[in-house]
Protein backbone atom coordinates (compact mmCIF):
# COMPACT_ATOMS: atom_id res chain seq x y z
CA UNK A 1 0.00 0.00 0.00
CA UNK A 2 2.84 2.40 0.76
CA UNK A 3 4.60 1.58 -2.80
CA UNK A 4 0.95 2.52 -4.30
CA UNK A 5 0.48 5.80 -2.00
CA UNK A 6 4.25 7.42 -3.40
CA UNK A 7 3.51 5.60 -7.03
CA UNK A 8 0.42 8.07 -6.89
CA UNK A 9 1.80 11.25 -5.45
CA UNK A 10 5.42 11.07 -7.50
CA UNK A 11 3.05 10.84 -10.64
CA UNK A 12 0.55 13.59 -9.53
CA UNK A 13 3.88 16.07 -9.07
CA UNK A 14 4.72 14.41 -12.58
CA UNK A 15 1.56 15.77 -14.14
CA UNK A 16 1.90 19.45 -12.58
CA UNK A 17 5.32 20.66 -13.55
CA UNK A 18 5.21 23.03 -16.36
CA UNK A 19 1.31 22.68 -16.89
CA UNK A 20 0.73 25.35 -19.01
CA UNK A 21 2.74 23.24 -22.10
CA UNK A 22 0.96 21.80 -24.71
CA UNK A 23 3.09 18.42 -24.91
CA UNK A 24 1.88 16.45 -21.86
CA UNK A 25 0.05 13.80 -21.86
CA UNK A 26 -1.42 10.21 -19.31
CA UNK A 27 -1.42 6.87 -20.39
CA UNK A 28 -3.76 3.79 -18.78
CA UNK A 29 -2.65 -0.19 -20.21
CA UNK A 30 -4.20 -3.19 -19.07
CA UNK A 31 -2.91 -6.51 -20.40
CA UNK A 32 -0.63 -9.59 -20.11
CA UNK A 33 2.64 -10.35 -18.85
CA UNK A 34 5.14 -14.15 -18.75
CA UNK A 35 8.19 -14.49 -17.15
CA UNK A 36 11.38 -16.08 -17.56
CA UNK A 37 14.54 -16.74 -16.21
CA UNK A 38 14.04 -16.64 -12.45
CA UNK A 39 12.29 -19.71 -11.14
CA UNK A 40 12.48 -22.36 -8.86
CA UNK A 41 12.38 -26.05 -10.28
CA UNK A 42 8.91 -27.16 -11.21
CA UNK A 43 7.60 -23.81 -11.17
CA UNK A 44 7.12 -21.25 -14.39
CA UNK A 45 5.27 -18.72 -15.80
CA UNK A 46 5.67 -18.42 -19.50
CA UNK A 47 2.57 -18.03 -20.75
CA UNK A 48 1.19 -14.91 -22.00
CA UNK A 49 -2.02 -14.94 -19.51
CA UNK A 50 -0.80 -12.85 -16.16
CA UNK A 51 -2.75 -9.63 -15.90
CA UNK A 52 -0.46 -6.50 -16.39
CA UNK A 53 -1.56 -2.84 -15.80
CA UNK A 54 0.40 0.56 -15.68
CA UNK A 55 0.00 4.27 -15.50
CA UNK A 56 1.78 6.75 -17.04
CA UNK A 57 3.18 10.72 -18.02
CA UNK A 58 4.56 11.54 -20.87
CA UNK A 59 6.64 14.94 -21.67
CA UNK A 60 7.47 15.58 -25.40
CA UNK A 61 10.03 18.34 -25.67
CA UNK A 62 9.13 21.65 -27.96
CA UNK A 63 11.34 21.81 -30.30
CA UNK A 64 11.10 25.81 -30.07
CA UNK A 65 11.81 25.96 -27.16
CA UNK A 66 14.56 23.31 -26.05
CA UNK A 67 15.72 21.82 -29.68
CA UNK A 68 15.06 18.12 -28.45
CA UNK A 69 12.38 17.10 -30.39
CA UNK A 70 12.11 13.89 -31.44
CA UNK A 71 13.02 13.32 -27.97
CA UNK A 72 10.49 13.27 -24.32
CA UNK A 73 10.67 12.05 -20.90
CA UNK A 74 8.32 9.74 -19.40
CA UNK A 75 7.50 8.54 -15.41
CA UNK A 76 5.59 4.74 -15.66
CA UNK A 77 3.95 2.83 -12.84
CA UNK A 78 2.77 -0.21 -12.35
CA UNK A 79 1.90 -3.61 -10.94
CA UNK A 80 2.04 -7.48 -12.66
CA UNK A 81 0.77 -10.74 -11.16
CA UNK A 82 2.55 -13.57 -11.55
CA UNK A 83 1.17 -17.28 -11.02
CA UNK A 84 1.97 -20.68 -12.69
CA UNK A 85 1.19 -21.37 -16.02
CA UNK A 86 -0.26 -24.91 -16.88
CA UNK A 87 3.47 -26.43 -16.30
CA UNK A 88 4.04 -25.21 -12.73
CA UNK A 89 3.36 -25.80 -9.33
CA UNK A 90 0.92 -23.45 -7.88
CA UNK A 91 2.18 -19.47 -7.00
CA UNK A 92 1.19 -16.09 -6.99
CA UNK A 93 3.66 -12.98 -7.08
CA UNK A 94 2.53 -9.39 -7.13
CA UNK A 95 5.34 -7.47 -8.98
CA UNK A 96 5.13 -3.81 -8.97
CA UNK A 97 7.47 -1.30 -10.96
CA UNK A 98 8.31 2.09 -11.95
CA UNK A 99 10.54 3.70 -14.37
CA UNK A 100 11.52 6.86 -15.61
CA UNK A 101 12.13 6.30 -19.54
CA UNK A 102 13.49 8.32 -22.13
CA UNK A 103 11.41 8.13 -25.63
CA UNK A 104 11.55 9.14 -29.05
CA UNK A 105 8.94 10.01 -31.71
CA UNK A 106 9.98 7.91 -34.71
CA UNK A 107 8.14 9.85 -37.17
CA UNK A 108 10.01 12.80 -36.28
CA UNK A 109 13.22 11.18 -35.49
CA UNK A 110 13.06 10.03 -39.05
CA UNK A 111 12.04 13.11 -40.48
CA UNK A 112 8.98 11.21 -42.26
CA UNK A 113 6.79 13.51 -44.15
CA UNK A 114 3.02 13.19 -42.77
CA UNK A 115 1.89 12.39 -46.25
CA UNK A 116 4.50 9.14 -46.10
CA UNK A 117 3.24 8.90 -42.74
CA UNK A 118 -0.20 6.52 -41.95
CA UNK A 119 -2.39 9.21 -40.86
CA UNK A 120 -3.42 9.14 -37.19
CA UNK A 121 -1.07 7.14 -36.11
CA UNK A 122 2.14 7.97 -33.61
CA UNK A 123 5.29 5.61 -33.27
CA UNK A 124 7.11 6.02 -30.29
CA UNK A 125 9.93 4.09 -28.44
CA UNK A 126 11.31 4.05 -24.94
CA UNK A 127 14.11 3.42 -22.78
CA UNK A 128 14.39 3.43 -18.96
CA UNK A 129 15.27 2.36 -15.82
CA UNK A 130 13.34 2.29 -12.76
CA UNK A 131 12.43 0.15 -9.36
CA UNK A 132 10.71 -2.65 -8.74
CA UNK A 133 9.35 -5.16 -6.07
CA UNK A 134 8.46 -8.82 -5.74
CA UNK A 135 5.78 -9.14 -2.68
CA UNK A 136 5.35 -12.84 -2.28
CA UNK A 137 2.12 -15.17 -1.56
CA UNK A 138 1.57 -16.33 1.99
CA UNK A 139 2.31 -20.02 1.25
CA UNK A 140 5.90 -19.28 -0.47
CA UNK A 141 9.22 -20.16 1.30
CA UNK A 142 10.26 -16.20 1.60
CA UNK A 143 6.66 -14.98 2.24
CA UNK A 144 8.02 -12.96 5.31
CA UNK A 145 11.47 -12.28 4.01
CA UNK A 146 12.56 -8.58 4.29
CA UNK A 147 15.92 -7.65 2.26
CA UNK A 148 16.26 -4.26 4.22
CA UNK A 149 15.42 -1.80 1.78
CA UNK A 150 11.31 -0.41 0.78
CA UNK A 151 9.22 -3.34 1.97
CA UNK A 152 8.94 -7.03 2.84
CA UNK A 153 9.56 -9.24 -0.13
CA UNK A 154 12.49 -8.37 -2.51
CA UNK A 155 13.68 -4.78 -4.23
CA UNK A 156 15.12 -4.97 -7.48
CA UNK A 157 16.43 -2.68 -10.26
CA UNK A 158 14.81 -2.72 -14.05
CA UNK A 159 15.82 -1.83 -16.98
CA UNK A 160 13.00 -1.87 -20.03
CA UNK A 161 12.51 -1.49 -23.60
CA UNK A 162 9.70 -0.86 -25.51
CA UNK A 163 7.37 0.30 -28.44
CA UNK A 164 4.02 2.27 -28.43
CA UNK A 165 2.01 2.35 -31.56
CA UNK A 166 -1.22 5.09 -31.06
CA UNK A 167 -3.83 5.68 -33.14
CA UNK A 168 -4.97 8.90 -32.72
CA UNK A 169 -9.45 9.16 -32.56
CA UNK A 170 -9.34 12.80 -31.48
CA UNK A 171 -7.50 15.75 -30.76
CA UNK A 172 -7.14 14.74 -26.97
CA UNK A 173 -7.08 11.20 -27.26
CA UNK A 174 -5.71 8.14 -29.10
CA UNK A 175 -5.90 4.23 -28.34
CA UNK A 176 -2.69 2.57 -27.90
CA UNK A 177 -0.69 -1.00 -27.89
CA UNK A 178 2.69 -1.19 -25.56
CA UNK A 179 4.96 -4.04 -26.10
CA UNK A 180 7.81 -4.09 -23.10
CA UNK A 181 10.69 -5.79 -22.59
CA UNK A 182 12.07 -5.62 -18.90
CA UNK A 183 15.14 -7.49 -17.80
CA UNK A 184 15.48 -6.93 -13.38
CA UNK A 185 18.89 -6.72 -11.24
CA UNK A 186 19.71 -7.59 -8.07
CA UNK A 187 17.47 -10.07 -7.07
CA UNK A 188 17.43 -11.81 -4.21
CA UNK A 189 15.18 -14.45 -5.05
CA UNK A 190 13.10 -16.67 -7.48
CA UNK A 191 9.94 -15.29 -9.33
CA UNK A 192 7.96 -17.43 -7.52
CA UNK A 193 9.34 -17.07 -3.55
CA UNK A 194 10.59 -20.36 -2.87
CA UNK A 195 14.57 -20.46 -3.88
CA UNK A 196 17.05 -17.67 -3.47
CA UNK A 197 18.60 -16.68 -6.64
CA UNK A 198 22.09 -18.46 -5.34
CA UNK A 199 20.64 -21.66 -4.94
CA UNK A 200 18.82 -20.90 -8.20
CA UNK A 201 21.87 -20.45 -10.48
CA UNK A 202 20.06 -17.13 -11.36
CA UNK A 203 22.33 -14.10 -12.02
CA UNK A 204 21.79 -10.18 -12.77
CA UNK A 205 19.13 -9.67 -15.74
CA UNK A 206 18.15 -13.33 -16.35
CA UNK A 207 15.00 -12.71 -14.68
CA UNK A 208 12.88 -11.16 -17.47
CA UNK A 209 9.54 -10.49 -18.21
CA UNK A 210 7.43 -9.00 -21.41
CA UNK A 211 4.12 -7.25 -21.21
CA UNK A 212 1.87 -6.70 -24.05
CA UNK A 213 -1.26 -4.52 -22.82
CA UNK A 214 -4.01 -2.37 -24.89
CA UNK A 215 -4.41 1.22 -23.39
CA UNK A 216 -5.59 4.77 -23.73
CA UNK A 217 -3.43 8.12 -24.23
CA UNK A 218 -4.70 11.03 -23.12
CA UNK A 219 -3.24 14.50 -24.40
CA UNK A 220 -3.53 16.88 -20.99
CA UNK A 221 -3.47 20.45 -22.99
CA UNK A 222 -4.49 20.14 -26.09
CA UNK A 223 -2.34 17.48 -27.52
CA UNK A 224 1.27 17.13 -28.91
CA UNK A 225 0.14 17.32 -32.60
């Protein structure tokens, strides 16, 4: 609850520096999420079928004003829940996250004319790094387990790639489709709760996870087009 409280209040400060631009806007996804890399034997969750949601603010950059566009910043929050897929003995892991990405407007990084362009539609990628946090089921090994840091469970380190396709309906608002890739760092244990990564064989960034979710973009002031 504490990770959800500051998730909400960074994101709120997020959405009221420099208000009176024209280049802000929120994102809400809702999809699906597998994991890989990080388990203990007998237990997985590689199937595309764990619910995934995030929230997020976007900042493109003016290019009158700071010379940067293609180029925007972008805070992301979120939370995934992991449990076995039809191969694994039974789990559930809430992981939450959130990352501060750099992303680019392909269209304009390209310098693609909008009559090569498909109209209403916006390209972006991202890059980031961020936070994130396994909290474990009650009937794991390392339910209890504190590692000292935010909360009980285990604190990690992200790093993520992705691609946003929108498809702009109005002015203020288009539909979109994220596809992330996130690998994590320092973990302390499996996935699922019940190995620590030593024992595991696990290492920095094999745990990995993808998320492909369906969302809506918001444009705060009027839109970035």
């Amino acid at each position: 609850m504490k990770f959800i409280i500051s998730l909400t209040l960074l994101l709120f400060v997020f959405t009221n520096l420099n208000a009176q631009d024209t280049n802000w806007s929120t994102s809400f996804d809702i999809g699906f999420a597998n994991a890989n890399g990080s388990f203990t034997p007998n237990y997985s969750a590689s199937e595309l079928n764990n619910l995934t949601g995030s929230f997020g603010v976007r900042y493109m950059f003016d290019s009158r004003r700071y010379y940067l566009r293609p180029y925007g910043i972008e805070l992301k929050g979120g939370f995934t829940n992991l449990s076995g897929d039809s191969g694994s003995e039974p789990f559930e892991t809430s992981v939450y996250h959130i990352t501060l990405n750099g992303v680019i407007d392909v269209q304009d990084a390209f310098k693609i004319d909008d009559r090569d362009w498909p109209y209403g539609l916006n390209l972006y990628t991202n890059l980031g790094v961020g936070a994130a946090h396994y909290t474990f089921s009650g009937d794991a090994v390392y339910s209890d387990i504190s590692d000292g840091y935010i909360l009980d469970g285990d604190d990690l380190i992200t790093l993520n790639l992705g691609i946003t396709p929108e498809f702009q309906v109005s002015r203020e608002l288009a539909i979109s489709l994220n596809f992330t890739y996130s690998m994590f760092a320092s973990p302390d244990f499996t996935f699922d709760g019940n190995q620590s990564v030593q024992n595991a064989g696990v290492s920095d960034f094999d745990p990995t996870m993808f998320r492909a979710t369906f969302g809506i973009t918001y444009y705060i002031f009027s839109g970035y087009r």
